[in-house]
Protein backbone atom coordinates (compact mmCIF):
# COMPACT_ATOMS: atom_id res chain seq x y z
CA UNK A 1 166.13 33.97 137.51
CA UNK A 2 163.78 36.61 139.59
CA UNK A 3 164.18 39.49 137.77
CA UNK A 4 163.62 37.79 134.84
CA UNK A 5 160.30 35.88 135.89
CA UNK A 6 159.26 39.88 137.44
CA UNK A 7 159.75 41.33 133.78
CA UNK A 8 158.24 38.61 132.28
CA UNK A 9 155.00 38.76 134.25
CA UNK A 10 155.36 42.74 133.94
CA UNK A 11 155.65 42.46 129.84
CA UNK A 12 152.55 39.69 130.05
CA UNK A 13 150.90 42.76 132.01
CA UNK A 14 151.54 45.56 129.85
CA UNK A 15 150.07 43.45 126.62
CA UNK A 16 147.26 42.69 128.52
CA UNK A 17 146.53 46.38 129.73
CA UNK A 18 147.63 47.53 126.28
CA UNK A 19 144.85 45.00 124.62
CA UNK A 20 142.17 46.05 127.26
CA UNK A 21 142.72 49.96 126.08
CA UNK A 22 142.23 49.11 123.20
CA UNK A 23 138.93 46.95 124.05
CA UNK A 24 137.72 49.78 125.82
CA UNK A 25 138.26 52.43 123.07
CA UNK A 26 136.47 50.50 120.25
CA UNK A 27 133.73 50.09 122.90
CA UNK A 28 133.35 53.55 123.68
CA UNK A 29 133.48 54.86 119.81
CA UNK A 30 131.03 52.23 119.11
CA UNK A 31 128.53 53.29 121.78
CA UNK A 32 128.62 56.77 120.09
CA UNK A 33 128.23 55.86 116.90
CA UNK A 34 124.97 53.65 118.52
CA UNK A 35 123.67 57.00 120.02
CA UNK A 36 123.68 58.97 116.79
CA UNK A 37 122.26 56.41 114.72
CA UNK A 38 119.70 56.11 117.50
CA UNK A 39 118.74 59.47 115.95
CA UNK A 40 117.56 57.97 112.65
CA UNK A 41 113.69 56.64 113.56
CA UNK A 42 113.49 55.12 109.50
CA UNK A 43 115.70 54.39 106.92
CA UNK A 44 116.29 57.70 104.73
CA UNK A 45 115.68 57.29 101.16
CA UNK A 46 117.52 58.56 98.22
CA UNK A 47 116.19 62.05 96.35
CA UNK A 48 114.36 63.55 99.18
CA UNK A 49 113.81 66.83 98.91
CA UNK A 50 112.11 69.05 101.16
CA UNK A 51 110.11 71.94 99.51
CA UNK A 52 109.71 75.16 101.07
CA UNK A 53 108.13 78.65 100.43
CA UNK A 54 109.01 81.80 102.47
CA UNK A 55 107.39 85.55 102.72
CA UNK A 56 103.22 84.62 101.72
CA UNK A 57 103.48 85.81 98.32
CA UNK A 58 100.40 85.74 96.14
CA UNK A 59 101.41 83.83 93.84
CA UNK A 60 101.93 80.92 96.28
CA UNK A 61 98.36 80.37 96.54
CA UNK A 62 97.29 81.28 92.86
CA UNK A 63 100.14 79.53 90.63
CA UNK A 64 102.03 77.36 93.24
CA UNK A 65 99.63 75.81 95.19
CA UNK A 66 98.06 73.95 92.02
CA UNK A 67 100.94 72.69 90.49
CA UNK A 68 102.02 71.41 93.69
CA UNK A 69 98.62 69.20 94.33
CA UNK A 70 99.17 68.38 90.47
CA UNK A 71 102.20 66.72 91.12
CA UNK A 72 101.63 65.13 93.88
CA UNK A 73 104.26 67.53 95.94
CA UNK A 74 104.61 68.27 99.47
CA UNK A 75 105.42 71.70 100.75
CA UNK A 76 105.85 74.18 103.80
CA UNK A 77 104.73 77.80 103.47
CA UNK A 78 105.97 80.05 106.31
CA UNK A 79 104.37 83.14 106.66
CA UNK A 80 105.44 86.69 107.82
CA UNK A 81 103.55 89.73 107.64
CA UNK A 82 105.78 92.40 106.02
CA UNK A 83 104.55 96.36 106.32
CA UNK A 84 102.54 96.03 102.92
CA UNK A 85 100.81 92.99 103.64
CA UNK A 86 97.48 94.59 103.45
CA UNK A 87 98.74 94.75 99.73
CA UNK A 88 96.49 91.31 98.44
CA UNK A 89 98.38 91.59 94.76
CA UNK A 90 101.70 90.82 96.72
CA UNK A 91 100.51 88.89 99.22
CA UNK A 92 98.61 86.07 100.90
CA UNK A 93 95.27 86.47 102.63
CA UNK A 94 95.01 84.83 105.76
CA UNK A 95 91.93 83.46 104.08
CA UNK A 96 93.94 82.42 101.51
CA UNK A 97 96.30 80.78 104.33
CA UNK A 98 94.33 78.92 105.71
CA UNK A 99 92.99 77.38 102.11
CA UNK A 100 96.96 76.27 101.60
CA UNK A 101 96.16 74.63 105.29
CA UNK A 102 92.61 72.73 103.87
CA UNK A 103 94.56 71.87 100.71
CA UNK A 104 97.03 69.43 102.87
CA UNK A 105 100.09 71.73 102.96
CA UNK A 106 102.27 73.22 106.04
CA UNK A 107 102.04 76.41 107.38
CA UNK A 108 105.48 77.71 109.07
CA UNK A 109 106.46 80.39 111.18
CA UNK A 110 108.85 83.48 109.53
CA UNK A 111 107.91 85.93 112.47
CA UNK A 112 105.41 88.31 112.21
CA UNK A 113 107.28 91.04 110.29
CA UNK A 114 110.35 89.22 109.18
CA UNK A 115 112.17 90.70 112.05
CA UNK A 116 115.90 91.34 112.10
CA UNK A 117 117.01 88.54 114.66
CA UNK A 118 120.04 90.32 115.94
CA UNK A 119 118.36 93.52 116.85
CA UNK A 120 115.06 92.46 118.45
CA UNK A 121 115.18 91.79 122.34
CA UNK A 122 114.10 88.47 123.67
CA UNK A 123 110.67 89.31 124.68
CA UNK A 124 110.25 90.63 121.26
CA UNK A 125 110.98 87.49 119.70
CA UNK A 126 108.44 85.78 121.64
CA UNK A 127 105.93 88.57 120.73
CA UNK A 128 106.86 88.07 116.89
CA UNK A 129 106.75 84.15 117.01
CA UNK A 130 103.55 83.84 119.43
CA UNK A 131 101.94 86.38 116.52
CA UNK A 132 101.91 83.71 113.56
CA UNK A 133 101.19 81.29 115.96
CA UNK A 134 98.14 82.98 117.29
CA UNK A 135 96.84 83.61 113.83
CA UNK A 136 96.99 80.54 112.72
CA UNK A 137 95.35 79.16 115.79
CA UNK A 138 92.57 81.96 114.91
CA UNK A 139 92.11 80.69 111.43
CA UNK A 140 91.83 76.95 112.14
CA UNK A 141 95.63 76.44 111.14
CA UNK A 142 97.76 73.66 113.03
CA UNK A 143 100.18 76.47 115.26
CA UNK A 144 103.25 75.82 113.43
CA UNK A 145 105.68 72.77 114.74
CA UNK A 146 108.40 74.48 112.22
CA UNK A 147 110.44 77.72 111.18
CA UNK A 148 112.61 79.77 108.89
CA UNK A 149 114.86 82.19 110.32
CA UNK A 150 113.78 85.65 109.03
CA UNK A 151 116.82 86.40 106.07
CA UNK A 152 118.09 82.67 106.49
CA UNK A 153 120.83 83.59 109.33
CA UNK A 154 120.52 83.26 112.91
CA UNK A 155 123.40 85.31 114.16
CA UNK A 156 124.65 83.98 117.44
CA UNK A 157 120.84 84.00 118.87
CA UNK A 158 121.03 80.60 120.96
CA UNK A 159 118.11 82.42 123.14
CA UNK A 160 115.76 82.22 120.08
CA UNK A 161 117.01 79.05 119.80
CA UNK A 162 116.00 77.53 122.68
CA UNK A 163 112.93 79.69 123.03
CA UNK A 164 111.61 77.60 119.97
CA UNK A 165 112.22 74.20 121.29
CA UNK A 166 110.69 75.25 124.53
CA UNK A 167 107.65 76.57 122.54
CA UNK A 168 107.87 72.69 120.89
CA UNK A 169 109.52 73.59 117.36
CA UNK A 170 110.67 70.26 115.64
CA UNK A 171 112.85 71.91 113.01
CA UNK A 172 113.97 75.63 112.07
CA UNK A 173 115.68 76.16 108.86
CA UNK A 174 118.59 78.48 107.98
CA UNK A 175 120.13 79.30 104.40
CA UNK A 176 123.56 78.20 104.86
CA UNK A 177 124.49 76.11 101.56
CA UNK A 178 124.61 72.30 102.38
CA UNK A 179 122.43 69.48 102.96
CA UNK A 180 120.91 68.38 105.67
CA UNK A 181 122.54 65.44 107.49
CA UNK A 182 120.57 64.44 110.34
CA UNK A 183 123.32 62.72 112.53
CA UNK A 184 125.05 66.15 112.26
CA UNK A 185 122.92 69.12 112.06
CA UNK A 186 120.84 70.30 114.58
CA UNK A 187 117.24 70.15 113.94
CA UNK A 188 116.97 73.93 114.98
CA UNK A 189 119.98 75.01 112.36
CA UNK A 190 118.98 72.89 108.86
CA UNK A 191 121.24 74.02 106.06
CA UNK A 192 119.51 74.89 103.04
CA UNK A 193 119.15 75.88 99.24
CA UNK A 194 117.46 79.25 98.43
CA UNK A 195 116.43 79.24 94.62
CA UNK A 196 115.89 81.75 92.32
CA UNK A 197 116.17 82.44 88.51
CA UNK A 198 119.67 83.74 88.83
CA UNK A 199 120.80 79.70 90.45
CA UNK A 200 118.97 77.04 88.90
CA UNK A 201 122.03 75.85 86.71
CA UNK A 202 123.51 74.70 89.87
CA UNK A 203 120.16 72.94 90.78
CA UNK A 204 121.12 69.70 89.47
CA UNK A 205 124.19 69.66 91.80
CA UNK A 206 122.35 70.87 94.70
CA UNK A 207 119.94 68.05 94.50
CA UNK A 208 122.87 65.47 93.60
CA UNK A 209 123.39 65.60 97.17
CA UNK A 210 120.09 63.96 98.54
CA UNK A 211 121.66 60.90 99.04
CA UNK A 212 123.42 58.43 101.40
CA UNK A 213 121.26 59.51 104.38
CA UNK A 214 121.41 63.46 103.58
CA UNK A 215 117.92 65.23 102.74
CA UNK A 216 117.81 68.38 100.26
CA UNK A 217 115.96 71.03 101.15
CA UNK A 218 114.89 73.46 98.64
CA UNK A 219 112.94 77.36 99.91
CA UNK A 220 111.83 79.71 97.00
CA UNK A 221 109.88 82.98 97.61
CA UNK A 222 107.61 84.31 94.99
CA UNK A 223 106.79 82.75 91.35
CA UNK A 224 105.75 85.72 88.71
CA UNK A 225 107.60 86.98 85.79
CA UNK A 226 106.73 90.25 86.69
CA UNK A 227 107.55 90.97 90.10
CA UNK A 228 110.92 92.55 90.78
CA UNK A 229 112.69 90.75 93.63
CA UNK A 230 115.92 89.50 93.86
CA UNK A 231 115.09 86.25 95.15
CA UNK A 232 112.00 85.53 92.98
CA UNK A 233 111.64 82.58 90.31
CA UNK A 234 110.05 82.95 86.73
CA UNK A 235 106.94 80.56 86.66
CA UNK A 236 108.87 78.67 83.45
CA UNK A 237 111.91 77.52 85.77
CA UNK A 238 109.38 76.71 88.38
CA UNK A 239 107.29 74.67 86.10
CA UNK A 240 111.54 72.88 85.03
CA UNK A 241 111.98 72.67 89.06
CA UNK A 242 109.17 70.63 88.90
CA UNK A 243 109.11 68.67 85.98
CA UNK A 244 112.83 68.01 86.99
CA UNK A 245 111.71 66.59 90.17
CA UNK A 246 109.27 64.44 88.78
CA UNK A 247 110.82 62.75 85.75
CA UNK A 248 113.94 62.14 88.07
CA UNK A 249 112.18 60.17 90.95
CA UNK A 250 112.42 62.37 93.69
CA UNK A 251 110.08 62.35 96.68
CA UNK A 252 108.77 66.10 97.90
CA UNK A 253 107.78 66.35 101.40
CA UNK A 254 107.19 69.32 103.81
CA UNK A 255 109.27 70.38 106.70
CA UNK A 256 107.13 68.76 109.12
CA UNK A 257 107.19 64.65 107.58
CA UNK A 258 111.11 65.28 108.35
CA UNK A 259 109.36 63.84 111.87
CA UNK A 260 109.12 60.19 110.40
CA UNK A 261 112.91 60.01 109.80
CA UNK A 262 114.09 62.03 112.85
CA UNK A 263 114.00 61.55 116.12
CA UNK A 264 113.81 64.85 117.17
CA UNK A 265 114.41 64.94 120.88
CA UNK A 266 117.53 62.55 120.38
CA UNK A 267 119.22 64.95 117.87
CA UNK A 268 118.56 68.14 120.20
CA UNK A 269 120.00 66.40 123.02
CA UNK A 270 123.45 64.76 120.64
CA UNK A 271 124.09 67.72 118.69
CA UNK A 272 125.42 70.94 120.43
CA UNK A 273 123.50 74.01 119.51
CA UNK A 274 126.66 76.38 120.52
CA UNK A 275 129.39 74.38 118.01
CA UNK A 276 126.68 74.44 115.61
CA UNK A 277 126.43 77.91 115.61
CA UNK A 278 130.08 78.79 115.47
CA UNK A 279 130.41 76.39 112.87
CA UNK A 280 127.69 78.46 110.24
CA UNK A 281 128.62 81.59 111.12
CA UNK A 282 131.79 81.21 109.69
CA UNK A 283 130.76 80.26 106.29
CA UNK A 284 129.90 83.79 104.46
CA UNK A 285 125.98 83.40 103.57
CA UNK A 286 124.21 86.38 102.11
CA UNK A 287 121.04 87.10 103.50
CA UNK A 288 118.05 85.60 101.24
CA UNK A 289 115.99 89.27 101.05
C-alpha cells in the first residue's frame, strides 16, 4: 500500500513538472516574440516602397528630381565622388546636391570614391565616410543618418559595420535580392532591388512583396537613353516605374522615414550583425557597377 501511494504521488509529480515545462516554454517563446515586435514603433502598411538613387548622376537632378516632386515621391540620393566627377555631363554638382537637399529629398552616404570595401583599411573607411559627411555639412546638407554599401556587398566588414552605428547611421543598404523585414534584418544589412532596363519585367514581382509587414526597397543609378552603363534605366521605363507606382497605390518614402516604423536601437541590439552577415554572403549577388 506504500509503494503504491510513493508512485502515485511521484506520477502526480512528474505531470505537474511536465505541465510547468511546458508553462515555462510558452512563456519564454512568448517573451521573444514580445521583444521583436517591440521593434515595430507603427503599424507597417501595405505597398511601401522605399526609393533610392546611387552614384550622383546628372540626370538625377535634371530628369529625376522633377518627376519625383510631380508625383508626390520620396527618395534617397547617396552620393560618391568617382575619379571623373569633375565631369558635370555625368555627374552631380555639389551645388546641384544640395538643391536635391532644398527640394525635400535625402542625401546618403556611398563613400567618397565608391571604395572597394574589402580592400580599404579601417582608417580609410572612416576617411571615405567622414568625406561625404563633411561635404554635406559644408553645403548646408543634413550629414547623412543613412548608407549604401559601395557595389551593394559588404564582404565580411563587421568593422565598417559598427563604425557606422557608432558614427549614428540608422540604416545601410546592401543589394542582396529580398525584402526588407524589419523583425529580421538588421538595419545596417537591408536587402534590396537594383533596377535597370535589362529587370523591370520582374518589377511587378519584386514589389508584390511589400506586404504583410515587409518594405520594398527599390535603388536605380542613372536615367538617360544615351548613357552606356550596365546598370542604367531608359527615362521611358522610369516614367512606367512611376506611373506603375502611382496607379497601383503605393506609398514612396526615403531611406530615412524607415525611422517612423523602426525602432532602430531595438533592432541593432535583437538582430546579430555576425549571422546576418554569414547569412548574405552566401547568396551569390553580383556587384551593382
Amino acid at each position: 500500500m506504500k509503494d503504491w501511494m510513493n508512485n502515485l504521488i511521484l506520477i502526480i509529480i512528474y505531470k505537474e513538472m511536465k505541465i510547468l515545462f511546458w508553462f515555462v516554454l510558452v512563456l519564454f517563446l512568448l517573451s521573444g516574440c514580445q521583444d521583436n515586435l517591440s521593434i515595430i514603433k507603427k503599424a507597417i502598411p501595405d505597398k511601401l516602397v522605399v526609393l533610392s538613387f546611387d552614384d550622383a548622376r546628372e540626370n538625377n537632378y535634371s530628369f529625376v528630381a522633377p518627376l519625383l516632386k510631380e508625383y508626390g515621391f520620396g527618395a534617397t540620393f547617396y552620393i560618391c565622388e568617382f575619379p571623373d566627377f569633375a565631369d558635370t555631363t555625368r555627374f552631380m554638382t555639389w551645388r546641384q546636391i544640395k538643391e536635391l537637399s532644398d527640394m525635400g529629398f535625402e542625401i546618403g552616404n556611398h563613400t567618397q570614391s565608391h571604395i572597394d570595401l574589402e580592400e580599404a583599411s579601417a582608417k580609410e573607411l572612416v576617411r571615405q565616410v567622414s568625406y561625404i559627411e563633411d561635404k554635406c555639412q559644408n553645403w548646408g546638407i543634413d550629414i547623412p543618418s543613412t548608407f549604401t554599401y559601395p557595389g551593394g556587398r559588404v564582404g565580411n566588414n563587421i568593422a565598417l559595420i559598427k563604425m557606422l552605428a557608432t558614427k549614428g547611421y540608422t540604416f545601410a543598404r546592401t543589394i542582396y535580392p529580398d525584402a526588407y523585414n524589419p523583425l529580421k534584418d538588421n538595419p545596417l544589412l537591408l536587402p534590396g532591388y537594383c533596377v535597370h532596363s535589362n529587370n523591370l519585367d520582374r518589377l511587378s514581382e519584386f514589389l508584390g512583396k511589400a506586404r504583410d509587414g515587409n518594405i520594398v526597397i527599390l535603388t536605380l543609378h542613372g536615367v538617360s537613353d544615351t548613357e552606356q552603363y550596365r546598370v542604367n534605366t531608359s527615362k521611358a521605363h522610369f516614367l512606367n516605374l512611376l506611373k506603375y507606382l502611382k496607379e497601383n497605390d503605393y506609398s514612396v518614402i526615403a531611406m530615412r522615414d524607415l525611422n517612423k516604423y523602426v525602432d532602430v536601437k531595438k533592432a541593432m541590439n535583437l538582430i546579430n550583425i555576425e549571422e546576418e552577415i554569414e547569412r548574405i554572403e552566401e547568396i551569390n549577388i553580383e556587384p551593382d557597377y
